[in-house]
Protein backbone atom coordinates (compact mmCIF):
# COMPACT_ATOMS: atom_id res chain seq x y z
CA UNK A 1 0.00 0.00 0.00
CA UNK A 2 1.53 3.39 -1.00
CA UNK A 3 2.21 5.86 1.47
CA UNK A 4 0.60 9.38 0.56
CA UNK A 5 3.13 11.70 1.47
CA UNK A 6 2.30 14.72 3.93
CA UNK A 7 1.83 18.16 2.42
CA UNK A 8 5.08 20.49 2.91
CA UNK A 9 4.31 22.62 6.03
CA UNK A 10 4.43 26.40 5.81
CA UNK A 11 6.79 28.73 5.41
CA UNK A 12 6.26 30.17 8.96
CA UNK A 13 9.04 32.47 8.31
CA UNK A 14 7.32 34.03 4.86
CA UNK A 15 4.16 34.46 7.12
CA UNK A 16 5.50 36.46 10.48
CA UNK A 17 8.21 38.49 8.20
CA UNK A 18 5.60 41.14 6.54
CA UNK A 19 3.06 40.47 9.91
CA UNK A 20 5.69 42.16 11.89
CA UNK A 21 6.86 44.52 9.31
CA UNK A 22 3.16 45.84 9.13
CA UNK A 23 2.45 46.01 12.83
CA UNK A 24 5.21 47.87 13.44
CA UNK A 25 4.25 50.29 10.86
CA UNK A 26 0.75 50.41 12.80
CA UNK A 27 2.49 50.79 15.67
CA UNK A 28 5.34 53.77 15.06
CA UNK A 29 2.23 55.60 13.59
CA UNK A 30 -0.13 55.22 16.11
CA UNK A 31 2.89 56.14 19.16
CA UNK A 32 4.53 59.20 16.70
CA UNK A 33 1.03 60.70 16.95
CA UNK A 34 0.60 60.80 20.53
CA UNK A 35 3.74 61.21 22.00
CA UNK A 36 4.75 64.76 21.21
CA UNK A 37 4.13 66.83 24.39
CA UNK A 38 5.75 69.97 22.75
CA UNK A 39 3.80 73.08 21.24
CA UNK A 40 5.08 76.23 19.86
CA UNK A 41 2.64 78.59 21.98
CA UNK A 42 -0.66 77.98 23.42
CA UNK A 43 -2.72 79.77 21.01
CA UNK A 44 -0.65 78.63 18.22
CA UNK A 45 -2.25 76.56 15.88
CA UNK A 46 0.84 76.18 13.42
CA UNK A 47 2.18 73.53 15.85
CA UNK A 48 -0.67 71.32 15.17
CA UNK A 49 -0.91 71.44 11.20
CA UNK A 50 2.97 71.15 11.99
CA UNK A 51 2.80 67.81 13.71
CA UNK A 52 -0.12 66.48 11.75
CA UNK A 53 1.81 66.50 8.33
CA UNK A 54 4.97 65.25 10.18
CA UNK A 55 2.91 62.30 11.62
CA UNK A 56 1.50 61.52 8.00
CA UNK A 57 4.59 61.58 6.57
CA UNK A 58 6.02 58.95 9.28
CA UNK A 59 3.19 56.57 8.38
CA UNK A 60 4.47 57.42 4.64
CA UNK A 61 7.82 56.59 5.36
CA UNK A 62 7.67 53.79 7.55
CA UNK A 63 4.97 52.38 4.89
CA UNK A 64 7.35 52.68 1.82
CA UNK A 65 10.07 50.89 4.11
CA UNK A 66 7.97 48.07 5.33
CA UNK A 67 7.20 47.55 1.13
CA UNK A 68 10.92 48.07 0.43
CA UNK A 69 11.45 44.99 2.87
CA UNK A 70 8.55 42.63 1.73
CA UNK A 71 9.98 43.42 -2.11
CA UNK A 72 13.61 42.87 -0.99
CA UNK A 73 13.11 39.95 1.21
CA UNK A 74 13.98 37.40 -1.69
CA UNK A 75 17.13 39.91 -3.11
CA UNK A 76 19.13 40.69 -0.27
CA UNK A 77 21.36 38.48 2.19
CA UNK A 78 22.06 38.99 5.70
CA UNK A 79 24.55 41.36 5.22
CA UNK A 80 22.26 43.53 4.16
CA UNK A 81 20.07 43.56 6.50
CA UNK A 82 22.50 43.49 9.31
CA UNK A 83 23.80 46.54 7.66
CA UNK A 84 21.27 48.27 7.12
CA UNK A 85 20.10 47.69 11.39
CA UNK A 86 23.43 48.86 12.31
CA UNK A 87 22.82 52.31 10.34
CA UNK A 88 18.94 52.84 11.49
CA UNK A 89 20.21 51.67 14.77
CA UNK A 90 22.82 54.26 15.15
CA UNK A 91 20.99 57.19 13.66
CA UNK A 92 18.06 56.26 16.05
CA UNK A 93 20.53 56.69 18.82
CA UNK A 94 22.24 60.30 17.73
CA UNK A 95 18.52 61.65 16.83
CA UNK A 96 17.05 60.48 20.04
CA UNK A 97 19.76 61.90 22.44
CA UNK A 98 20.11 64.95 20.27
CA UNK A 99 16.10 65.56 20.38
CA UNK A 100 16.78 65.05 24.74
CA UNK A 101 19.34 67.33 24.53
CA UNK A 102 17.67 70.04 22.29
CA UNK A 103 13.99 69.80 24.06
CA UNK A 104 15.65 69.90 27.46
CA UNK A 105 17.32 73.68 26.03
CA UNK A 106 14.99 74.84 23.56
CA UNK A 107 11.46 74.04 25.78
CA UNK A 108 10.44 74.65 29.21
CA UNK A 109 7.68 72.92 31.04
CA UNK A 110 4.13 74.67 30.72
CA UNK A 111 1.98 72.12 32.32
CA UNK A 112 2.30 68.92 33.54
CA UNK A 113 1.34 67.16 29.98
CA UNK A 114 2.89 70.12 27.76
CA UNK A 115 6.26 71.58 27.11
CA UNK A 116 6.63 74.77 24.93
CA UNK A 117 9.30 76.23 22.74
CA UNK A 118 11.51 79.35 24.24
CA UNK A 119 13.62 81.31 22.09
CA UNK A 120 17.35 82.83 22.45
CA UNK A 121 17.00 86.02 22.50
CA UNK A 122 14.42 87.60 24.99
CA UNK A 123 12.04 90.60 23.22
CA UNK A 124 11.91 94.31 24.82
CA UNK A 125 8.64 93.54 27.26
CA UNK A 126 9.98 90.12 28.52
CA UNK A 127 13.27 92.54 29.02
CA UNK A 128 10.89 95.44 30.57
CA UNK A 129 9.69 92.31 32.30
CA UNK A 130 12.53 90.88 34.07
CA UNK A 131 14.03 94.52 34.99
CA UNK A 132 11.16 94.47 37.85
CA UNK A 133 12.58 91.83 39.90
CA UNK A 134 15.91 91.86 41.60
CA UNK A 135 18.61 89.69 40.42
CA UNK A 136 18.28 87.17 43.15
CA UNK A 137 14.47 86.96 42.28
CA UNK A 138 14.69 86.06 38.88
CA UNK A 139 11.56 83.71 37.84
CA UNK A 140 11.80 80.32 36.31
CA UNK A 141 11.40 80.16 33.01
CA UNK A 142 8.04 78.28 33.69
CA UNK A 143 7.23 80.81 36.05
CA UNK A 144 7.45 83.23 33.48
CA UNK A 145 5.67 81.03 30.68
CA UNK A 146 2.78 80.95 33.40
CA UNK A 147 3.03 84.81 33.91
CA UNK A 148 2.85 85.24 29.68
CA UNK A 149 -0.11 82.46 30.03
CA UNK A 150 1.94 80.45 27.37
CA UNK A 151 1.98 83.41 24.26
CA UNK A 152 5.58 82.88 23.82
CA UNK A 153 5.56 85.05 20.81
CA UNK A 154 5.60 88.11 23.29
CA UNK A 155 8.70 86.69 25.10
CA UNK A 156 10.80 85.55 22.11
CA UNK A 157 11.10 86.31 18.61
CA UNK A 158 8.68 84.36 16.38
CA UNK A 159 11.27 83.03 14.10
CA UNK A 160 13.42 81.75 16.39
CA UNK A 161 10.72 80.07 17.74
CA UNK A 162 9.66 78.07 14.65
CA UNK A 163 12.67 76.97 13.88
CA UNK A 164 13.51 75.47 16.60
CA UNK A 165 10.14 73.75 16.90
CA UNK A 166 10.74 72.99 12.82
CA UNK A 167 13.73 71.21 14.13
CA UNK A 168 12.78 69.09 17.10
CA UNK A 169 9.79 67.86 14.40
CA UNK A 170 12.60 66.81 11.84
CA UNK A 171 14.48 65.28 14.77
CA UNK A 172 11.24 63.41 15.92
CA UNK A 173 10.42 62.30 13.03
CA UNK A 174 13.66 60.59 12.48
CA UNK A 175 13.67 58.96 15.55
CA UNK A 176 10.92 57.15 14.71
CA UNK A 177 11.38 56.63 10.96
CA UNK A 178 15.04 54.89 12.56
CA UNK A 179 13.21 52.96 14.93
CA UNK A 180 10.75 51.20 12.12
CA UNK A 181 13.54 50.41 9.86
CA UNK A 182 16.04 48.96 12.73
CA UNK A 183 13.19 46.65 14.21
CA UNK A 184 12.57 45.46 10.07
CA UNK A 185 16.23 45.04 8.87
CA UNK A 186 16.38 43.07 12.29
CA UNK A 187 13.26 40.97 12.04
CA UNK A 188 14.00 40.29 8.07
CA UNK A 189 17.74 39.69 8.62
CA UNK A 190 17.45 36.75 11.40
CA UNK A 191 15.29 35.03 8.10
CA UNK A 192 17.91 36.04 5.84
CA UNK A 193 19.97 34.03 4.07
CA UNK A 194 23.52 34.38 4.43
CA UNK A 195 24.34 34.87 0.31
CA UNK A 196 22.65 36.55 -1.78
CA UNK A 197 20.42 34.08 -4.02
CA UNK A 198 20.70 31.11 -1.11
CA UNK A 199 17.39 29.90 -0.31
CA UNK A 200 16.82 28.77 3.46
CA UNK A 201 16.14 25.40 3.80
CA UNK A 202 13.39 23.74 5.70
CA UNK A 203 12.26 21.15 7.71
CA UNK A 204 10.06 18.41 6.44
């Protein structure tokens, strides 16, 4: 009597690889969008229409890498991938320390949830301002965001102010952009094979 032989099992691998790739698109989108706790003033509106387009072009970004890996997945070795992880990995690192650095300078606290933007160069009433207390009185700077009730634009200079908010977005959005494509590279290389046009081989 002949034996009927099994079906081949499948390719687990080829199943969790674009899985993963896609939830961690869902999920860099979905934490980019709520974990910005920095505005430019608090009747500013520009902040939000800022960080709105910056969050849609994350999900744009992390979506074309995500297809980049799914269409690669066959081409590319380890190497690659391993490469490619080391480079995400590192520039996540230098944007998210330099974003620490630069939001720890550039905001002050407003309220418990939100942070806001200060400029450089103090204007001539936050100067008129600080002339009425004595040097050794000298309010904190979110003592004097509460005193302004958060209109920054009186205490600094608006420019200054939107570029520095301009660049903690760019920064931001990096850091997460990094992130996506250091967790992929990672997840596709550990299913990679080790020459380029190898096939993995696997169990019956």
């Amino acid at each position: 009597m002949s034996r009927t032989s099994d079906p081949s099992p499948p390719d687990v691998k080829a199943l969790w690889k674009p899985i993963l790739a896609v939830s961690t698109w869902i999920a860099v989108t979905f934490c980019a969008n709520f974990s910005f706790a920095i505005k430019l003033s608090s009747v500013s509106d520009l902040d939000s229409t800022v960080l709105a387009c910056a969050n849609v072009l994350v999900a744009l970004i992390t979506g074309f890498i995500t297809l980049f890996a799914y269409r690669a997945s066959e081409r590319k070795a380890r190497p690659f991938w391993t490469r490619l992880a080391l480079v995400s990995g590192g520039l996540f690192l230098l944007a998210f320390f330099s974003f620490m650095i630069l939001r720890s300078l550039w905001t002050c606290q407003y309220t418990q949830e939100v942070r806001l933007v200060i400029g450089l160069s103090p204007t001539a009433d936050l100067l008129s301002y600080l002339a009425t207390f004595d040097a050794s009185q000298t309010p904190t700077c979110s003592e004097l965001l509460a005193d302004y009730a958060g209109v920054t634009e009186r205490m600094y200079a608006p420019t200054a102010l939107i570029a520095r908010f301009a660049s903690l977005v760019v920064i931001f959005l990096v850091i997460w952009c990094a992130l996506a494509c250091a967790v992929i590279s990672i997840a596709y290389g550990l299913a990679a094979p080790t020459r380029p046009g190898e096939r993995l081989s696997h169990a019956p």
